[in-house]
Protein backbone atom coordinates (compact mmCIF):
# COMPACT_ATOMS: atom_id res chain seq x y z
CA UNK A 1 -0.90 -10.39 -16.79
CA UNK A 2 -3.39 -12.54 -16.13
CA UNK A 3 -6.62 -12.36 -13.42
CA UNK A 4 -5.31 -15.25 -11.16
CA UNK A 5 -1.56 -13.30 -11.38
CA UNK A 6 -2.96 -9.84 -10.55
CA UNK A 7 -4.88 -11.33 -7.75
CA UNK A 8 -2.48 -12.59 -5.94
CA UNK A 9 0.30 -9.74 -6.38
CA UNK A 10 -2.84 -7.70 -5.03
CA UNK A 11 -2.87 -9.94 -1.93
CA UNK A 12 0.58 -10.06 -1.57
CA UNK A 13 0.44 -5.78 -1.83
CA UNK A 14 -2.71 -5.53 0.61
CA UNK A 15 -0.70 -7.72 3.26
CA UNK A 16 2.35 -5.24 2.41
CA UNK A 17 0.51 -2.53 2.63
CA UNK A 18 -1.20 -3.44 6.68
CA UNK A 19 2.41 -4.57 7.69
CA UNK A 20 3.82 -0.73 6.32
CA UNK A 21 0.71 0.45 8.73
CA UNK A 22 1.87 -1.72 11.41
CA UNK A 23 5.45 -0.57 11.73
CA UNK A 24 4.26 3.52 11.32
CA UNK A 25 2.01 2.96 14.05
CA UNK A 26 4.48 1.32 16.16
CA UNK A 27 7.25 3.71 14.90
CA UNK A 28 4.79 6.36 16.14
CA UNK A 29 3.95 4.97 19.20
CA UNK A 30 7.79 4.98 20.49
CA UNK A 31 8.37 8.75 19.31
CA UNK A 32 5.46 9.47 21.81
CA UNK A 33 6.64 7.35 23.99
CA UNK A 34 10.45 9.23 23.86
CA UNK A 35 9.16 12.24 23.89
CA UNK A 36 7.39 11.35 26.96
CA UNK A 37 10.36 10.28 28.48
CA UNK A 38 11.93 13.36 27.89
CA UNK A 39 9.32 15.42 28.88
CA UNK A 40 8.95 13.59 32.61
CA UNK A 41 12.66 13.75 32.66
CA UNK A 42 12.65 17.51 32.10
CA UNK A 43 10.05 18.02 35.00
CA UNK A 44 12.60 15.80 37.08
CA UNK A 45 15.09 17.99 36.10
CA UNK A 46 13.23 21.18 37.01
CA UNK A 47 11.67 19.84 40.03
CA UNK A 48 15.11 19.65 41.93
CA UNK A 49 16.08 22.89 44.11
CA UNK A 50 18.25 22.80 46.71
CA UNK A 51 16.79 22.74 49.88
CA UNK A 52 17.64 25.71 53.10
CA UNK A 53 18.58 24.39 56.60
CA UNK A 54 20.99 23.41 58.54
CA UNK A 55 21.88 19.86 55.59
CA UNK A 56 21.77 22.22 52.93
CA UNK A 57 25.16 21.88 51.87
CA UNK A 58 24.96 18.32 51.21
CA UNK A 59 21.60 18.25 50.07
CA UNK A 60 23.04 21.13 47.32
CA UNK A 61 26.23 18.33 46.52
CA UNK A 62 23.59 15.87 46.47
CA UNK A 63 20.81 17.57 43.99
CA UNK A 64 23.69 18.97 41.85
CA UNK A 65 24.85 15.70 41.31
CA UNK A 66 20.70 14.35 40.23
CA UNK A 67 20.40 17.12 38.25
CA UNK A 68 23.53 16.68 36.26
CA UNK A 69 22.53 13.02 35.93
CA UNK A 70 19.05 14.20 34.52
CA UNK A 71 20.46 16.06 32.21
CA UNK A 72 22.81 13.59 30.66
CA UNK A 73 19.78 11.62 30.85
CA UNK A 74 18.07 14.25 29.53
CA UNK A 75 20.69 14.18 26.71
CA UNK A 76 20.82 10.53 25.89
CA UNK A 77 16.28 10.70 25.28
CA UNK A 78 16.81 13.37 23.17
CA UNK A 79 19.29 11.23 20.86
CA UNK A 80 16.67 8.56 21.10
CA UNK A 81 13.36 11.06 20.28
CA UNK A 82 15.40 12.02 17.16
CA UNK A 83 16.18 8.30 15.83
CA UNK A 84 12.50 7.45 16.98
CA UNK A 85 11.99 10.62 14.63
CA UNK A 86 13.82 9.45 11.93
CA UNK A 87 12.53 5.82 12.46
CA UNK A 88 8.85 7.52 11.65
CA UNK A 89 9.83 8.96 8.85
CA UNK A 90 11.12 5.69 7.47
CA UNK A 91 7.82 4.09 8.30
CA UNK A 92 5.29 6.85 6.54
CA UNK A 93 7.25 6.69 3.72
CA UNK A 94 7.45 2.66 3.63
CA UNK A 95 3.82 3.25 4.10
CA UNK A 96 3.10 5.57 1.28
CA UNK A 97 5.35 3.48 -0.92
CA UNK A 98 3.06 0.51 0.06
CA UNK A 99 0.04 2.42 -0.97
CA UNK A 100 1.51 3.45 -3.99
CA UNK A 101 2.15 -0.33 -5.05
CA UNK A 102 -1.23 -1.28 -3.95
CA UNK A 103 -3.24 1.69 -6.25
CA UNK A 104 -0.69 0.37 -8.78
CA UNK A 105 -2.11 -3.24 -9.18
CA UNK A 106 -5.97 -1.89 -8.30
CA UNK A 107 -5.33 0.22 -11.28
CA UNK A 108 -4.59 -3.08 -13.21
CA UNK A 109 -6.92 -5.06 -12.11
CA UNK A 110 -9.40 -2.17 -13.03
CA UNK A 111 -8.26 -1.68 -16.09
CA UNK A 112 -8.03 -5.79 -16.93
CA UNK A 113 -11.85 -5.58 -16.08
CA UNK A 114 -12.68 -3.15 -18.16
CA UNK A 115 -10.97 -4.30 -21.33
CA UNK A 116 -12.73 -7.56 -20.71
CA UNK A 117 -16.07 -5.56 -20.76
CA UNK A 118 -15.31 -4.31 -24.29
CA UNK A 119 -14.40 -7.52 -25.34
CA UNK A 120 -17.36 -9.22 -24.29
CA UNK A 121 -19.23 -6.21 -26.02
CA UNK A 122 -17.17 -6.43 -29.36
CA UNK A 123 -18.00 -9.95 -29.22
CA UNK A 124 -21.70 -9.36 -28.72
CA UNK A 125 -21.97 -7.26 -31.26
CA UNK A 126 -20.03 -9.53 -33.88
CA UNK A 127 -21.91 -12.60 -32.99
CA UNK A 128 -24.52 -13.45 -35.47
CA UNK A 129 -28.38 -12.78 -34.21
CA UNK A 130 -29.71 -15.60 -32.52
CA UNK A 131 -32.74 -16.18 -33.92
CA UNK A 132 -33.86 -16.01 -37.33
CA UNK A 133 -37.49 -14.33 -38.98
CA UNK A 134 -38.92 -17.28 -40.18
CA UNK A 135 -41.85 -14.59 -41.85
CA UNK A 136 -42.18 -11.25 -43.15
CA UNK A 137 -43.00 -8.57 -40.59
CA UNK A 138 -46.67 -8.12 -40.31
């Protein structure tokens, strides 16, 4: 491959590459932002105790029927922490894949540069000498 070729697949890997970033971050962000969720939800859930006096009764129904709806809630984050989990995993290894790519080309480019530099020595060192002894050496 050529410089101008290797150059640009290295763009087009470098802009891969901060995109892969992107998504982890943002597939990271929503995992904390689950988890959270279900954290506050569990406090919720814990937080509710039935009350004593004279309403007790139907503040029992009444907190019975919260609680049970926090922890269907409860039930539903947890589904979503897990695919935010998953989603995560997808990213870092979209990520590391990215990387991968991008040391790939580097590792091209590197190498195109340094077989250049021994060609411009091999050449250096075939060329005739420049100038010439027009005299014996004193």
């Amino acid at each position: 491959m050529d410089n101008k070729k290797l150059a640009r697949l290295h763009r087009v890997r470098t802009l891969q590459l901060g995109m892969a970033r992107a998504a982890e971050t943002r597939a990271q962000d929503q995992v904390a932002n689950e988890t959270a969720l279900s954290n506050r939800i569990a406090q919720l859930a814990a937080a509710v105790a039935p009350g004593e006096g004279a309403g007790a009764a139907v503040s029992f129904a009444a907190l019975a029927h919260y609680r049970e709806r926090l922890h269907r809630n409860a039930q539903a984050v947890d589904n979503r922490v897990r695919a935010a989990e998953a989603e995560a995993a997808r990213a870092l290894e979209a990520r590391q894949s990215a990387k991968r790519d991008q040391t790939a080309v580097e590792k091209l480019i590197a190498r195109g540069e340094a077989e250049a530099a021994l060609r411009a020595i091999r050449a250096l060192q075939e060329a005739p000498p420049t100038r010439k002894i027009r005299h014996d050496p004193c």
